[in-house]
N, C-alpha and C. Protein backbone atom coordinates (compact mmCIF):
# COMPACT_ATOMS: atom_id res chain seq x y z
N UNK A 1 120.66 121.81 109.38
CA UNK A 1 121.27 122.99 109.99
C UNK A 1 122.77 122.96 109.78
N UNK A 2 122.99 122.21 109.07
CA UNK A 2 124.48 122.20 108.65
C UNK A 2 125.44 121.10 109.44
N UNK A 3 126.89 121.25 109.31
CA UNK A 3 127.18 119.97 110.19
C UNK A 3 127.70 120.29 111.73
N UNK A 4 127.69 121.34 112.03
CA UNK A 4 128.14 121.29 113.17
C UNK A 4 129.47 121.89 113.02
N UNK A 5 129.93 121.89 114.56
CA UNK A 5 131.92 121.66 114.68
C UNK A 5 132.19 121.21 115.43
N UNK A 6 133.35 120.86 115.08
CA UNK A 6 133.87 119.94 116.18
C UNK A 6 135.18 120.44 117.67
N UNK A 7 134.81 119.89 118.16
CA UNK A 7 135.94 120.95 119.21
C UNK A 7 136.01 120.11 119.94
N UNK A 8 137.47 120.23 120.69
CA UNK A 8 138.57 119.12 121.04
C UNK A 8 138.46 119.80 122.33
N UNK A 9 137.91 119.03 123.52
CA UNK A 9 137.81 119.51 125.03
C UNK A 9 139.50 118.66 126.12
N UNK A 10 139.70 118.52 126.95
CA UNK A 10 139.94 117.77 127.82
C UNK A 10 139.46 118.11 129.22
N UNK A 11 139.73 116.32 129.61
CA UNK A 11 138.61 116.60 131.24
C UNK A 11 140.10 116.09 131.61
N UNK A 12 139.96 116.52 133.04
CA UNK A 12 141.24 116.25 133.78
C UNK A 12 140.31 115.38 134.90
N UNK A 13 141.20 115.22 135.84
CA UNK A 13 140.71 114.03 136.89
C UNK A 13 140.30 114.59 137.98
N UNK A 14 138.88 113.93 138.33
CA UNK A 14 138.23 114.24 139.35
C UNK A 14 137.84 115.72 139.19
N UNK A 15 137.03 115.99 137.64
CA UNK A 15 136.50 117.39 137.75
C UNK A 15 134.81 117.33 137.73
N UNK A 16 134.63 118.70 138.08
CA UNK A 16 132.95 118.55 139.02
C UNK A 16 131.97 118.34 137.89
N UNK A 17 131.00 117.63 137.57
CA UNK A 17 129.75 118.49 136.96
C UNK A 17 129.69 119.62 136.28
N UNK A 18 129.78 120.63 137.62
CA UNK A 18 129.46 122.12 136.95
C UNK A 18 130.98 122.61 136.42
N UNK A 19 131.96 122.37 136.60
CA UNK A 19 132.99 122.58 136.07
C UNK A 19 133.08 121.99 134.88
N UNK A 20 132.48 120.76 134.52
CA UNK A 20 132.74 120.67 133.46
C UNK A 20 131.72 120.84 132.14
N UNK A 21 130.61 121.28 132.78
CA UNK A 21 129.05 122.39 132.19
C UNK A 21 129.66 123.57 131.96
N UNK A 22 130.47 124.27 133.07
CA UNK A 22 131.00 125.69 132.45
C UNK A 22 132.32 125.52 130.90
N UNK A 23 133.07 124.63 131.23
CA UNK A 23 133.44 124.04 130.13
C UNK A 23 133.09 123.94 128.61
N UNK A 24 132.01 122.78 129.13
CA UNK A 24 131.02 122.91 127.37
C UNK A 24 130.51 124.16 126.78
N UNK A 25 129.94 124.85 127.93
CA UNK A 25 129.03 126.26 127.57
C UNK A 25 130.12 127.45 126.89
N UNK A 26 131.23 126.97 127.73
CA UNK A 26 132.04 128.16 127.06
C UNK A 26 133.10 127.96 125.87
N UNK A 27 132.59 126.52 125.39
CA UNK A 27 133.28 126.01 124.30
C UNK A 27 132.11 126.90 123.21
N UNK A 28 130.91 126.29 123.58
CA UNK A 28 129.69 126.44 122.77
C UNK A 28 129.23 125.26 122.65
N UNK A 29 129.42 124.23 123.26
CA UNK A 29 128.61 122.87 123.03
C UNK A 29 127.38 123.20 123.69
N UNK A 30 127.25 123.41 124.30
CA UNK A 30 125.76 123.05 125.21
C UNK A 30 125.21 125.06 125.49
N UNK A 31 124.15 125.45 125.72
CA UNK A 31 123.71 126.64 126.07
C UNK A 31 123.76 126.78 127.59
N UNK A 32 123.45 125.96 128.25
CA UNK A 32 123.01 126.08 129.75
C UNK A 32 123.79 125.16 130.97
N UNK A 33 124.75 125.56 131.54
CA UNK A 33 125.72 124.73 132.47
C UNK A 33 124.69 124.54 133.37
N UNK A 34 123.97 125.30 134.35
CA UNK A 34 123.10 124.27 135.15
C UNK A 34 122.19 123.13 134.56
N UNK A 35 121.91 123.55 133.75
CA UNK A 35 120.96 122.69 132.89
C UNK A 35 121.76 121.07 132.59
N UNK A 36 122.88 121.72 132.03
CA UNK A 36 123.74 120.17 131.60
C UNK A 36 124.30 119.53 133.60
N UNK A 37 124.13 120.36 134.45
CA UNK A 37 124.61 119.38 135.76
C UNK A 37 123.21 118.79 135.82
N UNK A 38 122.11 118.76 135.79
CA UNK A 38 120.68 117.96 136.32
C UNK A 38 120.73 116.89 135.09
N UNK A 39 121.31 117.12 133.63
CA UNK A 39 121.04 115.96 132.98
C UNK A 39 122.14 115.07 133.27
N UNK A 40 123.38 115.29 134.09
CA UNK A 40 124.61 114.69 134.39
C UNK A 40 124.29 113.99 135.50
N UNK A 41 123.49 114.25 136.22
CA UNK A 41 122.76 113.79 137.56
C UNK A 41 121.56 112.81 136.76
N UNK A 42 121.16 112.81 135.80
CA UNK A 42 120.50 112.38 135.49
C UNK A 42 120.50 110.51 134.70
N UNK A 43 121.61 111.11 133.78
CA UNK A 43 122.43 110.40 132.89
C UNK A 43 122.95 109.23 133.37
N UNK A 44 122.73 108.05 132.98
CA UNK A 44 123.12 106.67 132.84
C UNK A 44 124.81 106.46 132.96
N UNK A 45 125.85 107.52 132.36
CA UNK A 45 126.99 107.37 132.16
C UNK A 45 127.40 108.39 133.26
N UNK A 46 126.79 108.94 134.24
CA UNK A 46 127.04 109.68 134.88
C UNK A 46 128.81 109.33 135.84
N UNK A 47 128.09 107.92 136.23
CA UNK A 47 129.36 107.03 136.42
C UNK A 47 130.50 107.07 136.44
N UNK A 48 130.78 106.91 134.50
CA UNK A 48 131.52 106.38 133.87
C UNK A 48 132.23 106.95 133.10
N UNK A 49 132.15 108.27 133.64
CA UNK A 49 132.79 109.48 132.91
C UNK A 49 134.01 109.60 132.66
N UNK A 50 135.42 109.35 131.98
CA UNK A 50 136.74 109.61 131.71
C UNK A 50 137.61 110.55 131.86
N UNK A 51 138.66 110.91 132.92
CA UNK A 51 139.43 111.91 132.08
C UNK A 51 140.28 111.54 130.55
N UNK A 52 140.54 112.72 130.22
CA UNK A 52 140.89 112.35 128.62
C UNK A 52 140.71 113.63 127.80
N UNK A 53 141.54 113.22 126.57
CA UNK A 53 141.01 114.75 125.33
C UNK A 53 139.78 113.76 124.66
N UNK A 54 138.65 114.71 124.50
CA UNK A 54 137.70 114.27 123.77
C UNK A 54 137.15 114.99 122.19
N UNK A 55 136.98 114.46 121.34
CA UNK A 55 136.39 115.07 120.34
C UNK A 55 134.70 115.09 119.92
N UNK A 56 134.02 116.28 120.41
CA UNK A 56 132.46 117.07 120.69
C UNK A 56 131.80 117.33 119.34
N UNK A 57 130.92 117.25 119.18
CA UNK A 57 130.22 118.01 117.75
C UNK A 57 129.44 118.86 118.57
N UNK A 58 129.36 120.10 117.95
CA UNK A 58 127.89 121.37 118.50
C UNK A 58 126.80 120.75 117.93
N UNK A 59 126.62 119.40 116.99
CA UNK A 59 125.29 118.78 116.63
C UNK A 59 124.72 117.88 117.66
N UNK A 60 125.88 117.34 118.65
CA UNK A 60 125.34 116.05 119.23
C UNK A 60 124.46 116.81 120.55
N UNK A 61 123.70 115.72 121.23
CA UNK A 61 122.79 115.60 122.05
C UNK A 61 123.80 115.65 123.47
N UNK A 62 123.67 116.29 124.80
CA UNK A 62 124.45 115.83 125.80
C UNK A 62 124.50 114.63 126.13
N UNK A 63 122.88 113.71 126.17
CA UNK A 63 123.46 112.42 126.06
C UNK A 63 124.81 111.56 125.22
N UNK A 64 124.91 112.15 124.20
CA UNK A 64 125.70 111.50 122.89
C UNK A 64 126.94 112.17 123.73
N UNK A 65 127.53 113.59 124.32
CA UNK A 65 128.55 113.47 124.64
C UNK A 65 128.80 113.01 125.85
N UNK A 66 127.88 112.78 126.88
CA UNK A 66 127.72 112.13 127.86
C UNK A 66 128.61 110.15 127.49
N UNK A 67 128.13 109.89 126.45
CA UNK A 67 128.51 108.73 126.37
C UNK A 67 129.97 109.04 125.77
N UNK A 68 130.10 109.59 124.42
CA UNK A 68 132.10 109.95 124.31
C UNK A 68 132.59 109.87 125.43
N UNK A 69 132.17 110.46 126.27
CA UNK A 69 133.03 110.95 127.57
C UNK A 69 133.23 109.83 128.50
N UNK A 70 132.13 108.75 128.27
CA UNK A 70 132.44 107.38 129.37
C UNK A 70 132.68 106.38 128.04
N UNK A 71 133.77 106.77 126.81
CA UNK A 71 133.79 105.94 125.90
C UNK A 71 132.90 104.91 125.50
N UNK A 72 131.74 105.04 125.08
CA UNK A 72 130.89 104.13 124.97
C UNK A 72 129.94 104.62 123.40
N UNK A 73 130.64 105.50 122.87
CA UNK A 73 129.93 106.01 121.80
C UNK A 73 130.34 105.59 120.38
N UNK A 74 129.69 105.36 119.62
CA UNK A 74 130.30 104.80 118.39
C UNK A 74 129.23 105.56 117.64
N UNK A 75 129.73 106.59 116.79
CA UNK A 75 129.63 107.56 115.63
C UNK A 75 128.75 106.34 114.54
N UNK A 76 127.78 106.63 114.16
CA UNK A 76 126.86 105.85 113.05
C UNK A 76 128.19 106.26 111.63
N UNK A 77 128.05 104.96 110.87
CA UNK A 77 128.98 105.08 109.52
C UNK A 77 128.08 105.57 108.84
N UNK A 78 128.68 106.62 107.56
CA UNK A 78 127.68 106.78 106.69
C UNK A 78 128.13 108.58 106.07
């Protein structure tokens, strides 16, 4: 489906879930902001989440930016 794009978010400190679901959705990362707060509730890195500028692909999985976002992601070489 091609490669995607990439788009450069920042989270500021101490922002909500759904604030930061309306965020993605209106970047175009993700389709569904409630949808992405139950997998954020869901999510292992829920935790460990960062403020910070982050760099998103529209290819990756919310898990996959779930983890960028608690720095824990390392991009496969290739």
């Amino acid at each position: 489906v091609g490669e995607g794009r990439t788009i450069t978010i920042t989270i500021s400190e101490g922002v909500t879930p759904r604030s930061l679901g309306e965020l993605l959705q209106s970047k175009g990362l993700i389709r569904d902001s409630k949808l992405f707060v139950l997998q954020y509730f869901c999510s292992e890195y829920r935790k460990d989440l960062k403020s910070g500028t982050y760099e998103l692909s529209s290819t990756m999985t919310v898990e996959e930016m779930f983890a960028v976002m608690a720095g824990a992601y390392e991009e496969a070489e290739g």
